[in-house]
PDB file of N, CA and C in Angstrom:
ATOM      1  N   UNK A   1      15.610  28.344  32.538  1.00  0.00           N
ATOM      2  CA  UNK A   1      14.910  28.406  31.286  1.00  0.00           C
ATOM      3  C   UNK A   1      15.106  27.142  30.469  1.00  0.00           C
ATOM      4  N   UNK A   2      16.630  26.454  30.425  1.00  0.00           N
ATOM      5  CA  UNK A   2      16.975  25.194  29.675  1.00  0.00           C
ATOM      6  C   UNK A   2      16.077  23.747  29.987  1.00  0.00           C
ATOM      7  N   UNK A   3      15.164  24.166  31.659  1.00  0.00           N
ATOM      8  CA  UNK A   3      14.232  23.182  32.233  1.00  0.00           C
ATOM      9  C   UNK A   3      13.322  23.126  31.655  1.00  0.00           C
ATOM     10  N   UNK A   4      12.027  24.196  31.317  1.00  0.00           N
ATOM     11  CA  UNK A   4      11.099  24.659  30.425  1.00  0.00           C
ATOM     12  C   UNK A   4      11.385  24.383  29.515  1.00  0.00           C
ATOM     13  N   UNK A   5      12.283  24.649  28.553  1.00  0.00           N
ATOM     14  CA  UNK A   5      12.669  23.858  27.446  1.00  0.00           C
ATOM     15  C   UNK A   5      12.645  22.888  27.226  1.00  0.00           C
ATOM     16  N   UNK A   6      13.506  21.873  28.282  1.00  0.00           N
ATOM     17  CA  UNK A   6      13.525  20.570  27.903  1.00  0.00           C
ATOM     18  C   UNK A   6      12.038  19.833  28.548  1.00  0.00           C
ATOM     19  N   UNK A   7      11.152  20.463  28.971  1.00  0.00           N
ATOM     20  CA  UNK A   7      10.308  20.034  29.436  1.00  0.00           C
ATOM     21  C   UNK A   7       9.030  19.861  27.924  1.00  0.00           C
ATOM     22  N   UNK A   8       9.111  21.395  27.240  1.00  0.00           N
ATOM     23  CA  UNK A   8       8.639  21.930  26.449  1.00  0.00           C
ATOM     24  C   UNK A   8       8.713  21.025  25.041  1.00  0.00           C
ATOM     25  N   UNK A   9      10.150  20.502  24.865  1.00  0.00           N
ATOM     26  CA  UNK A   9      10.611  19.282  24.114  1.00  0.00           C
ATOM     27  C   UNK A   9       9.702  17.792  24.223  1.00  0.00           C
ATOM     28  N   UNK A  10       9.988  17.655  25.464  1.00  0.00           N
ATOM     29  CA  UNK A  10       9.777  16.170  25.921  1.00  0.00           C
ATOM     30  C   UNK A  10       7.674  16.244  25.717  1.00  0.00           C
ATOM     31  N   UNK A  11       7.297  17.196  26.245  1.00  0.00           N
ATOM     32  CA  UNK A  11       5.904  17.363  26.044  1.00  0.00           C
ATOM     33  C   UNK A  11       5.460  16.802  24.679  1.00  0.00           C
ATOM     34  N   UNK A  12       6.068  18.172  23.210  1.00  0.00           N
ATOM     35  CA  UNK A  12       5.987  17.685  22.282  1.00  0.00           C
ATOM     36  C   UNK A  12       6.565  16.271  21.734  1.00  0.00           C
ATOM     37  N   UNK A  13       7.551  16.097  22.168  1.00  0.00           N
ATOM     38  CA  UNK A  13       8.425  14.818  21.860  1.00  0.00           C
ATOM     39  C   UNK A  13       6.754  13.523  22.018  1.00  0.00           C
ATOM     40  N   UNK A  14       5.975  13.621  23.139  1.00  0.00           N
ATOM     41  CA  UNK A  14       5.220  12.776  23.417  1.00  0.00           C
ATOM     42  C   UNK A  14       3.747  13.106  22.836  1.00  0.00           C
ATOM     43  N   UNK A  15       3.562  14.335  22.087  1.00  0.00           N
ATOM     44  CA  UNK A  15       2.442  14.551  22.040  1.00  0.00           C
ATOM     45  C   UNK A  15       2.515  13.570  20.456  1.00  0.00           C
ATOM     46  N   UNK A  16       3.918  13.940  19.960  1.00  0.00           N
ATOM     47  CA  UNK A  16       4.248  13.600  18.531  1.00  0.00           C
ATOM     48  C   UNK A  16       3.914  11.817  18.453  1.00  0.00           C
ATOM     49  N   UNK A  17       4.005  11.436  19.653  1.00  0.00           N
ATOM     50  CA  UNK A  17       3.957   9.937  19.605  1.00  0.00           C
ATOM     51  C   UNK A  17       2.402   9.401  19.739  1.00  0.00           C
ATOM     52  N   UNK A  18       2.194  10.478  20.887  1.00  0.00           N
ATOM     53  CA  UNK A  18       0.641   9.887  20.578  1.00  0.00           C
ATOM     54  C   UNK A  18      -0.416   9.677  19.862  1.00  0.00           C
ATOM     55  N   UNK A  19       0.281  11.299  18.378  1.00  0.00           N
ATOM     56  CA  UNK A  19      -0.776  11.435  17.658  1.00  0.00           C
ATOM     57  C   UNK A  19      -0.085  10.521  16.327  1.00  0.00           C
ATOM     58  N   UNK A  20       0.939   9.787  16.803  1.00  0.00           N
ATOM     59  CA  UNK A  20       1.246   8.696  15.708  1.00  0.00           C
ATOM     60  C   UNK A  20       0.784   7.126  15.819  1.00  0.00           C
ATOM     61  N   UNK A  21       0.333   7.341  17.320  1.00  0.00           N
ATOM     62  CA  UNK A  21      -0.375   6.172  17.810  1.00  0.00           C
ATOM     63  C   UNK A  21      -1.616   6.036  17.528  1.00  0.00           C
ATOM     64  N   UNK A  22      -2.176   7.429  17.597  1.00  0.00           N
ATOM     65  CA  UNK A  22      -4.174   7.910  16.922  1.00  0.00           C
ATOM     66  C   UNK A  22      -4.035   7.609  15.686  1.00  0.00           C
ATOM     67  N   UNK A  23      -3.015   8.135  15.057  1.00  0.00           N
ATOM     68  CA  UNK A  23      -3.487   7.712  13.781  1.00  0.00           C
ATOM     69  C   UNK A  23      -3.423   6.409  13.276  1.00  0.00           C
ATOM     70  N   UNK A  24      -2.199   5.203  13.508  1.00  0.00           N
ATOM     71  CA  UNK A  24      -2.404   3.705  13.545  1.00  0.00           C
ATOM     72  C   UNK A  24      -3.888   3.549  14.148  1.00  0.00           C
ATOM     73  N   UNK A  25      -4.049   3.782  15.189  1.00  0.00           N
ATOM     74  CA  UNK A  25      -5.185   3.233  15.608  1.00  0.00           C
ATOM     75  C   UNK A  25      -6.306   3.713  14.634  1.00  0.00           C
ATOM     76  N   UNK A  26      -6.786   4.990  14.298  1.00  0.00           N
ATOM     77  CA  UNK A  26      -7.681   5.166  13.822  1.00  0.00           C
ATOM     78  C   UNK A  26      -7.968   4.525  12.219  1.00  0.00           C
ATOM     79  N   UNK A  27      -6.568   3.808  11.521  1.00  0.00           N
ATOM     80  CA  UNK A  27      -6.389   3.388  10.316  1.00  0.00           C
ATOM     81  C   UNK A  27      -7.004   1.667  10.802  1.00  0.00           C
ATOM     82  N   UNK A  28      -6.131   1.374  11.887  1.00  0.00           N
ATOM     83  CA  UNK A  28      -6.607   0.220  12.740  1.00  0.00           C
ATOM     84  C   UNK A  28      -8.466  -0.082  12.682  1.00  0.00           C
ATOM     85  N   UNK A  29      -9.168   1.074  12.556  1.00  0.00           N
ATOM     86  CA  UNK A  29     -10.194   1.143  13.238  1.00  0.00           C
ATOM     87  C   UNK A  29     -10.852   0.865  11.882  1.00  0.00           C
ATOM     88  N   UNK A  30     -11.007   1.283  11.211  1.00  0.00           N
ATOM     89  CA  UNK A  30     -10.955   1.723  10.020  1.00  0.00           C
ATOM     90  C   UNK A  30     -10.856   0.063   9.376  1.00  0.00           C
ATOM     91  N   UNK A  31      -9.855  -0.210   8.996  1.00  0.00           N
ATOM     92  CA  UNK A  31      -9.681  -1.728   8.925  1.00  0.00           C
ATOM     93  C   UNK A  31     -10.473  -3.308   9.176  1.00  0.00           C
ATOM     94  N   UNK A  32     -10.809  -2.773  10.499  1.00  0.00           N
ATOM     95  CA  UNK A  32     -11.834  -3.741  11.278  1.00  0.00           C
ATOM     96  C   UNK A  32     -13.532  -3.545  10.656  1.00  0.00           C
ATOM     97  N   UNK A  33     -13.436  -1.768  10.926  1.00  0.00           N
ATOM     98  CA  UNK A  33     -15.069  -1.808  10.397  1.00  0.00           C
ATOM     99  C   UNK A  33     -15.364  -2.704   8.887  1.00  0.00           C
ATOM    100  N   UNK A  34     -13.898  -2.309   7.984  1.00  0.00           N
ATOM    101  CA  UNK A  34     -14.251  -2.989   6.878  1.00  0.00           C
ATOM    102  C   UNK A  34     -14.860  -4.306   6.548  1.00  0.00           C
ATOM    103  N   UNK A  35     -13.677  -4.985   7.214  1.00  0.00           N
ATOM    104  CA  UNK A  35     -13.717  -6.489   7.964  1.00  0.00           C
ATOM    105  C   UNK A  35     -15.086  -7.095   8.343  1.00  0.00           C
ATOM    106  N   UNK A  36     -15.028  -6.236   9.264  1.00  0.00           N
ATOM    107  CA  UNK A  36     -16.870  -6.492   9.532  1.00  0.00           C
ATOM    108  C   UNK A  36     -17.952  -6.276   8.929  1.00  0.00           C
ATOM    109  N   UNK A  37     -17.695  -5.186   8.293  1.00  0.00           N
ATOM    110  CA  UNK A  37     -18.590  -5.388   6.919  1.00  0.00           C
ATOM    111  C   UNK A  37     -18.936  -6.354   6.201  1.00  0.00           C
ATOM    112  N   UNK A  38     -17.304  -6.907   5.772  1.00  0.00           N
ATOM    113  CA  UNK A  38     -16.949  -8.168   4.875  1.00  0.00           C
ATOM    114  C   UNK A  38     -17.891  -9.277   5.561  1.00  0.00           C
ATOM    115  N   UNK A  39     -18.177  -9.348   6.736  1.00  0.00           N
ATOM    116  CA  UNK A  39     -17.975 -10.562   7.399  1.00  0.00           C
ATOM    117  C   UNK A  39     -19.539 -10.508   7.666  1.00  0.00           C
ATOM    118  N   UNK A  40     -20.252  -9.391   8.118  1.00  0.00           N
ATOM    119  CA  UNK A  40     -21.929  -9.344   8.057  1.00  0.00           C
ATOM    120  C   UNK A  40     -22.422  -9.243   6.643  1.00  0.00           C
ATOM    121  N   UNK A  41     -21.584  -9.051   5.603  1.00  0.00           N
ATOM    122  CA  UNK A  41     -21.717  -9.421   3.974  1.00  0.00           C
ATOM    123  C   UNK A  41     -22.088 -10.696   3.887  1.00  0.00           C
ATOM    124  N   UNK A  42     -21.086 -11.528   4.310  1.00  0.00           N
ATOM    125  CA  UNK A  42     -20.865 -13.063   4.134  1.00  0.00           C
ATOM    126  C   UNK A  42     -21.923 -13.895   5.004  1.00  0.00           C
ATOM    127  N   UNK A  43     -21.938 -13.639   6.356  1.00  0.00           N
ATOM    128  CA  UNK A  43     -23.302 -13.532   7.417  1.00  0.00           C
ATOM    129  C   UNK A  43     -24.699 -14.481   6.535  1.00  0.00           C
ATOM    130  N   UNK A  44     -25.204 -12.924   6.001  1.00  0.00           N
ATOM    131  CA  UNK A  44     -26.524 -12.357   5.482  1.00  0.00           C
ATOM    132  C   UNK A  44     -26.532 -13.360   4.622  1.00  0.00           C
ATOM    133  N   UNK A  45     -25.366 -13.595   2.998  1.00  0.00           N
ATOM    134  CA  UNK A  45     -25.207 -14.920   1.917  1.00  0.00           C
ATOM    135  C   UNK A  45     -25.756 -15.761   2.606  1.00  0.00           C
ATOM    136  N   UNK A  46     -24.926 -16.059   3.583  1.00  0.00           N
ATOM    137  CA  UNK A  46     -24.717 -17.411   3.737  1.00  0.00           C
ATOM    138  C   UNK A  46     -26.004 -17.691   5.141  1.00  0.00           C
ATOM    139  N   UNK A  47     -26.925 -17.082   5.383  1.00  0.00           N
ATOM    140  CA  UNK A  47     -28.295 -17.352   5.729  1.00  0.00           C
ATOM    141  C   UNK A  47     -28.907 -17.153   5.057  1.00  0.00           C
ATOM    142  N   UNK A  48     -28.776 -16.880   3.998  1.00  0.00           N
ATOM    143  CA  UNK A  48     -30.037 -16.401   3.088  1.00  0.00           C
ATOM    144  C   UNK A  48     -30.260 -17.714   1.847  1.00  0.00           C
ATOM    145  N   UNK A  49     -28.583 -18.530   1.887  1.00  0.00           N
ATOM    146  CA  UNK A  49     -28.524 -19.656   1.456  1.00  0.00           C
ATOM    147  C   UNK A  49     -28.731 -21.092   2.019  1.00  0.00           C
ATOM    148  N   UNK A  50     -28.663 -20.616   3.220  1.00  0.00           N
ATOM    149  CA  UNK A  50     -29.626 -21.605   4.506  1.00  0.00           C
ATOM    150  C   UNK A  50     -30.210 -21.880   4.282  1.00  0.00           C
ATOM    151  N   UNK A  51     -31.279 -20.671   3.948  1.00  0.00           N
ATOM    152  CA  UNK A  51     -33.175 -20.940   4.166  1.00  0.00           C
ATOM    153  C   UNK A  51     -33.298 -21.066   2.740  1.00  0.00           C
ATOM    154  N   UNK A  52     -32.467 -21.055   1.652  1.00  0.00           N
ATOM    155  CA  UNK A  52     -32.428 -21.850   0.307  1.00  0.00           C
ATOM    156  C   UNK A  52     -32.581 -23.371   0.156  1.00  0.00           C
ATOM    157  N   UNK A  53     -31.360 -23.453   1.115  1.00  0.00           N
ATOM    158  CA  UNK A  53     -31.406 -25.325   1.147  1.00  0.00           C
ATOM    159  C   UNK A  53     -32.111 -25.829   2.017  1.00  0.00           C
ATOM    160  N   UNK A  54     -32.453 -25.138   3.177  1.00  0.00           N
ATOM    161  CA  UNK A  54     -33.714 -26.130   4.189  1.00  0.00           C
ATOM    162  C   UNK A  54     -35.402 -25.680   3.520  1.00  0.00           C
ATOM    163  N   UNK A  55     -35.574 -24.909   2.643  1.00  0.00           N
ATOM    164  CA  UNK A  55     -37.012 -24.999   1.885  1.00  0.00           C
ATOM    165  C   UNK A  55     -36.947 -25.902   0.571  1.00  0.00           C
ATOM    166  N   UNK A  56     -35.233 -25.577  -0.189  1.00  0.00           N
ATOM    167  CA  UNK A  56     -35.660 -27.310  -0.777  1.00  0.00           C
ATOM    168  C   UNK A  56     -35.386 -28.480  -0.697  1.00  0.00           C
ATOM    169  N   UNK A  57     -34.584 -28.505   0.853  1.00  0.00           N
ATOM    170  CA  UNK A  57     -34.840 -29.783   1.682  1.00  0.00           C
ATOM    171  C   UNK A  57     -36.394 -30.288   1.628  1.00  0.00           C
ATOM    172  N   UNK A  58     -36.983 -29.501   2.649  1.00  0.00           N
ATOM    173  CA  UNK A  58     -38.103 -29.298   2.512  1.00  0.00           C
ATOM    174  C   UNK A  58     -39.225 -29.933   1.070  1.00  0.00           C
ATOM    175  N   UNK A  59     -38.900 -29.456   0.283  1.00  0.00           N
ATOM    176  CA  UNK A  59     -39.846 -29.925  -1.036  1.00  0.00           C
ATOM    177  C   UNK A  59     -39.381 -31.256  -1.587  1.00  0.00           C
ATOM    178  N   UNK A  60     -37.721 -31.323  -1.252  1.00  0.00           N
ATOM    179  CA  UNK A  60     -37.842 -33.082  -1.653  1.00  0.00           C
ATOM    180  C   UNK A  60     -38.041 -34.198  -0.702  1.00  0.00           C
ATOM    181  N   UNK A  61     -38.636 -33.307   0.564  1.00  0.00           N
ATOM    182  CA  UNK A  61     -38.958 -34.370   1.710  1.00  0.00           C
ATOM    183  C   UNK A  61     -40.461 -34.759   1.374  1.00  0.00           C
ATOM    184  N   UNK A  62     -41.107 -33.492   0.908  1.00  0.00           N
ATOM    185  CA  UNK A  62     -42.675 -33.752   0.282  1.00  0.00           C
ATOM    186  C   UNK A  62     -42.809 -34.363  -0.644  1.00  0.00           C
ATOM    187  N   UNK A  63     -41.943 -34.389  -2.023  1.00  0.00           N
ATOM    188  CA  UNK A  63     -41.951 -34.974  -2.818  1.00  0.00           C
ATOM    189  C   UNK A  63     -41.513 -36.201  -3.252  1.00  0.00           C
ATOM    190  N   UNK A  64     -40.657 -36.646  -2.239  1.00  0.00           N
ATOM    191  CA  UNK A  64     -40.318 -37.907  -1.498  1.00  0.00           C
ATOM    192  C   UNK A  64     -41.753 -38.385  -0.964  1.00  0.00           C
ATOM    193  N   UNK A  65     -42.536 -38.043  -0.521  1.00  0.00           N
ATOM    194  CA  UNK A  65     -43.140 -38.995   0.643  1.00  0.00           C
ATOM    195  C   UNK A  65     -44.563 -38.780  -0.440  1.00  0.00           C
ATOM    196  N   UNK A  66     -44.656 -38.171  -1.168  1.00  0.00           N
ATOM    197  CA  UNK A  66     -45.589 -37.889  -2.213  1.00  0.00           C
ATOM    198  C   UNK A  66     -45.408 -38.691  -3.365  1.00  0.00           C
ATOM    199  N   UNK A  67     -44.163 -39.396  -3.439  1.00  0.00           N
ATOM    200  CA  UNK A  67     -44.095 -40.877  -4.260  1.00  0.00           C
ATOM    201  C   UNK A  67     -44.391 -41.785  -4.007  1.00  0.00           C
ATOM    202  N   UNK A  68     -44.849 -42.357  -2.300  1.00  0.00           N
ATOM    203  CA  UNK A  68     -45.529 -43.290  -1.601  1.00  0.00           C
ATOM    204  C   UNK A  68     -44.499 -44.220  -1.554  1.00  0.00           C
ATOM    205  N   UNK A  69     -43.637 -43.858  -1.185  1.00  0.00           N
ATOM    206  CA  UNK A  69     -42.586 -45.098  -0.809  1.00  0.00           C
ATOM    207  C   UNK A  69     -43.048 -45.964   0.328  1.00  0.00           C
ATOM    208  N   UNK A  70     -42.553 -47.052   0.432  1.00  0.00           N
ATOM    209  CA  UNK A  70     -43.261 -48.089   1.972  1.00  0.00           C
ATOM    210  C   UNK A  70     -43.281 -47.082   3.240  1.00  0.00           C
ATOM    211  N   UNK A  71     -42.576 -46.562   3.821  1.00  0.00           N
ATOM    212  CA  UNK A  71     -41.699 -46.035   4.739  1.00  0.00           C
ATOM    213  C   UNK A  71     -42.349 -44.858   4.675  1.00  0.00           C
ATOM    214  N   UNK A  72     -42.927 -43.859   3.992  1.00  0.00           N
ATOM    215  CA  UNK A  72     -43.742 -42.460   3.550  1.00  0.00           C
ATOM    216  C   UNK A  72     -45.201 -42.765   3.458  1.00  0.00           C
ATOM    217  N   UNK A  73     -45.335 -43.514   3.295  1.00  0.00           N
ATOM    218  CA  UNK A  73     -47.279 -43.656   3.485  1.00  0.00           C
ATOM    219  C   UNK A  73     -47.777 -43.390   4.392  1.00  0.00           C
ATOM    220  N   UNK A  74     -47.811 -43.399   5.181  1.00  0.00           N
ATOM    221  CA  UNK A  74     -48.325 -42.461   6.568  1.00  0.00           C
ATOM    222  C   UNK A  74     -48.318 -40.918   6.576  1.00  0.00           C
ATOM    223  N   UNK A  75     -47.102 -40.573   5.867  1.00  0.00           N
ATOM    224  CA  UNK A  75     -46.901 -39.128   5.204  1.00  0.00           C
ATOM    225  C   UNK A  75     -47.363 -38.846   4.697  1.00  0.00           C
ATOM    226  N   UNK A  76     -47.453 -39.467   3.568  1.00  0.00           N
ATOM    227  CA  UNK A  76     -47.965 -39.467   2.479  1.00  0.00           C
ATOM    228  C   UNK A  76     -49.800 -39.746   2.637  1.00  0.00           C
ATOM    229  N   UNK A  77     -50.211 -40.073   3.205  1.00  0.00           N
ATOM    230  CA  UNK A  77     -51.758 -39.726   3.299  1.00  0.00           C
ATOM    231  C   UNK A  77     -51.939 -38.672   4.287  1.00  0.00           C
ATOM    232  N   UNK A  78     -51.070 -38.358   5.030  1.00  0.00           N
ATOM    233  CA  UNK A  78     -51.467 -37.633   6.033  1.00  0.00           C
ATOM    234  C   UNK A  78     -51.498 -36.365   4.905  1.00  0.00           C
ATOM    235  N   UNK A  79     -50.551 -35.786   3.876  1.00  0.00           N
ATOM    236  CA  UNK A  79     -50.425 -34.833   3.545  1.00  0.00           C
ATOM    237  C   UNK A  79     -51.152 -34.482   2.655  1.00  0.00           C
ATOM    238  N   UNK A  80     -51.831 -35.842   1.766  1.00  0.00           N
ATOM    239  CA  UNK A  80     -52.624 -35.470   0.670  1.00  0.00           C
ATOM    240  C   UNK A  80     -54.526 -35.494   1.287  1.00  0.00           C
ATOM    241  N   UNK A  81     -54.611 -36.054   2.730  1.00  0.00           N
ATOM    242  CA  UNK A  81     -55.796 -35.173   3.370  1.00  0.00           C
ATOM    243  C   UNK A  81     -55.467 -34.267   3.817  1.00  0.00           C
ATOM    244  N   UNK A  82     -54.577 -33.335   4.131  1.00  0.00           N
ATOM    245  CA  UNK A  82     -54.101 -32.129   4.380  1.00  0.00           C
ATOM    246  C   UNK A  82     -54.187 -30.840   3.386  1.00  0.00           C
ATOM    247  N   UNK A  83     -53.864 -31.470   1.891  1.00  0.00           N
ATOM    248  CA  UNK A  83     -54.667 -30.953   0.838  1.00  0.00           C
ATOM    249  C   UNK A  83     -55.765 -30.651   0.400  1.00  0.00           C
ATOM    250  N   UNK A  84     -56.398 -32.116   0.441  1.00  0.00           N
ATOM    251  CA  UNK A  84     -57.731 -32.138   0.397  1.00  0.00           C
ATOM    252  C   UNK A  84     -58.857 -31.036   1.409  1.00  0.00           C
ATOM    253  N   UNK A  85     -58.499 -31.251   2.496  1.00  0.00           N
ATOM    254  CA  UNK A  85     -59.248 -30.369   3.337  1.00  0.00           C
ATOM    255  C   UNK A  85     -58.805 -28.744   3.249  1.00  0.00           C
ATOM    256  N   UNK A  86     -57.659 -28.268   2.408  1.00  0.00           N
ATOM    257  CA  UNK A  86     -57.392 -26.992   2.021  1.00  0.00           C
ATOM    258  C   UNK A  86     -58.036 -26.921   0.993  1.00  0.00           C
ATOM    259  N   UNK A  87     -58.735 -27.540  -0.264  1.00  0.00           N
ATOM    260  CA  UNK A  87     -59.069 -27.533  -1.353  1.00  0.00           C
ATOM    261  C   UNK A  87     -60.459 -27.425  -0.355  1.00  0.00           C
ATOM    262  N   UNK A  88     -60.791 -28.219  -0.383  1.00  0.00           N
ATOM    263  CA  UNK A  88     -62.630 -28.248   0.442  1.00  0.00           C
ATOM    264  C   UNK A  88     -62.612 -26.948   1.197  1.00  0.00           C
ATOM    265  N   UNK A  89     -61.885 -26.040   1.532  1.00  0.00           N
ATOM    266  CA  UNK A  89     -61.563 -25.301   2.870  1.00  0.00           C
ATOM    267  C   UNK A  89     -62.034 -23.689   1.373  1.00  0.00           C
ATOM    268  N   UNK A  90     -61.031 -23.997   0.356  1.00  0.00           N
ATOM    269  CA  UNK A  90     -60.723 -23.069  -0.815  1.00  0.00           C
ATOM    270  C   UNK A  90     -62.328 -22.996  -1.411  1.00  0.00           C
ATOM    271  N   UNK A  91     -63.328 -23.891  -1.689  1.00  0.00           N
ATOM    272  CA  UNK A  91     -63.993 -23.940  -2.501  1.00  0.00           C
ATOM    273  C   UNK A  91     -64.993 -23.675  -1.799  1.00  0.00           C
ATOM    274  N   UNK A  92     -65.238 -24.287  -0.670  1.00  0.00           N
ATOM    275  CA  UNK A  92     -66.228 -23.518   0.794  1.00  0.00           C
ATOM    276  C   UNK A  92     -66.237 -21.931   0.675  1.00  0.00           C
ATOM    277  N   UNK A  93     -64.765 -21.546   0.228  1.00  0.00           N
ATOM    278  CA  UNK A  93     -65.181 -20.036   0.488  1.00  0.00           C
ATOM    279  C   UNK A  93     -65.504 -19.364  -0.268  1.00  0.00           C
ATOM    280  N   UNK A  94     -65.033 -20.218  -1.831  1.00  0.00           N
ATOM    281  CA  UNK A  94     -65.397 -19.335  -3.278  1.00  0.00           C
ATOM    282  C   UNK A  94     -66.858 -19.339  -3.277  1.00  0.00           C
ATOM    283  N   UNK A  95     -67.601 -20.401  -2.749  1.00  0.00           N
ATOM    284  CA  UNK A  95     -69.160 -20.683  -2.971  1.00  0.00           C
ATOM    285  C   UNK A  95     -69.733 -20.024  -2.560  1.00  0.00           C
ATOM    286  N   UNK A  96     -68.919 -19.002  -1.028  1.00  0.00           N
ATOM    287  CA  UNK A  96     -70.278 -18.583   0.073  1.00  0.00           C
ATOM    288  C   UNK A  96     -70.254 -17.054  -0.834  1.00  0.00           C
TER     289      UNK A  96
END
Protein backbone atom coordinates (compact mmCIF):
# COMPACT_ATOMS: atom_id res chain seq x y z
CA UNK A 1 0.00 0.00 0.00
CA UNK A 2 3.16 2.46 1.06
CA UNK A 3 3.99 1.83 -3.06
CA UNK A 4 0.58 3.35 -4.22
CA UNK A 5 1.18 5.93 -1.99
CA UNK A 6 4.35 6.92 -2.82
CA UNK A 7 3.46 6.56 -6.30
CA UNK A 8 0.17 8.57 -5.59
CA UNK A 9 2.63 11.39 -4.06
CA UNK A 10 5.14 11.52 -6.77
CA UNK A 11 2.12 11.68 -9.46
CA UNK A 12 0.79 14.72 -7.65
CA UNK A 13 4.25 15.91 -6.65
CA UNK A 14 4.54 16.26 -10.74
CA UNK A 15 1.22 17.18 -11.67
CA UNK A 16 1.91 20.24 -9.08
CA UNK A 17 4.93 21.13 -11.26
CA UNK A 18 3.44 21.04 -14.37
CA UNK A 19 0.59 23.10 -13.63
CA UNK A 20 3.26 25.63 -12.26
CA UNK A 21 4.96 25.39 -15.50
CA UNK A 22 1.25 26.14 -17.48
CA UNK A 23 0.85 28.77 -15.65
CA UNK A 24 4.50 30.64 -16.29
CA UNK A 25 3.96 29.71 -19.62
CA UNK A 26 0.55 30.85 -20.08
CA UNK A 27 1.60 34.41 -18.24
CA UNK A 28 4.68 33.90 -20.74
CA UNK A 29 2.13 33.81 -23.48
CA UNK A 30 0.31 36.44 -22.47
CA UNK A 31 3.38 38.75 -22.36
CA UNK A 32 4.46 38.17 -25.93
CA UNK A 33 0.91 38.70 -27.38
CA UNK A 34 1.24 42.08 -25.68
CA UNK A 35 4.59 42.71 -27.13
CA UNK A 36 3.33 42.06 -30.35
CA UNK A 37 0.74 44.13 -30.17
CA UNK A 38 3.21 46.84 -29.08
CA UNK A 39 5.26 46.05 -31.97
CA UNK A 40 2.33 45.77 -34.95
CA UNK A 41 1.30 49.24 -33.05
CA UNK A 42 4.66 50.66 -33.90
CA UNK A 43 4.66 48.61 -37.47
CA UNK A 44 1.40 50.40 -38.76
CA UNK A 45 3.06 54.37 -37.20
CA UNK A 46 5.82 53.90 -38.59
CA UNK A 47 4.40 52.95 -42.31
CA UNK A 48 1.91 55.13 -42.20
CA UNK A 49 4.80 57.74 -41.59
CA UNK A 50 6.62 56.31 -44.58
CA UNK A 51 4.05 57.05 -47.03
CA UNK A 52 4.03 60.61 -45.13
CA UNK A 53 7.55 61.33 -46.07
CA UNK A 54 7.82 59.62 -49.57
CA UNK A 55 4.44 61.76 -50.78
CA UNK A 56 6.19 64.84 -49.47
CA UNK A 57 9.31 63.74 -50.87
CA UNK A 58 7.38 63.51 -53.66
CA UNK A 59 5.86 67.21 -53.79
CA UNK A 60 9.24 68.81 -53.18
CA UNK A 61 10.63 66.80 -56.05
CA UNK A 62 7.68 68.53 -58.19
CA UNK A 63 8.12 71.59 -56.76
CA UNK A 64 11.70 71.51 -57.20
CA UNK A 65 11.63 70.82 -60.84
CA UNK A 66 8.57 73.26 -61.13
CA UNK A 67 11.12 76.10 -60.25
CA UNK A 68 13.01 75.30 -63.53
CA UNK A 69 16.27 74.85 -62.23
CA UNK A 70 19.06 74.05 -65.18
CA UNK A 71 19.14 70.37 -64.28
CA UNK A 72 14.87 70.12 -63.98
CA UNK A 73 13.84 71.52 -67.28
CA UNK A 74 13.25 68.55 -68.97
CA UNK A 75 11.02 67.81 -65.89
CA UNK A 76 9.89 70.53 -65.71
CA UNK A 77 8.25 70.77 -69.23
CA UNK A 78 7.59 67.38 -69.33
CA UNK A 79 5.24 67.94 -66.29
CA UNK A 80 3.67 71.17 -67.08
CA UNK A 81 2.50 69.42 -70.68
CA UNK A 82 1.36 66.74 -68.52
CA UNK A 83 -0.93 69.32 -66.97
CA UNK A 84 -1.81 70.92 -69.73
CA UNK A 85 -3.16 67.90 -71.51
CA UNK A 86 -5.16 67.01 -68.08
CA UNK A 87 -6.67 70.51 -68.20
CA UNK A 88 -7.53 70.09 -72.14
CA UNK A 89 -8.53 66.39 -71.13
CA UNK A 90 -10.90 68.28 -67.96
CA UNK A 91 -12.52 70.84 -70.23
CA UNK A 92 -13.10 68.32 -73.28
CA UNK A 93 -15.33 66.69 -70.90
CA UNK A 94 -17.12 69.61 -69.17
CA UNK A 95 -18.04 70.81 -72.88
CA UNK A 96 -19.39 67.46 -74.25
Amino acid sequence: MSEIAEIINSVEDRLGKLLIIIDSLEKKSIQQSTELEKALAIIVKQSDEVQQLKSECNSLKMANSLLGGDENKRDTKLKINSLIREIDYCIAQLSD
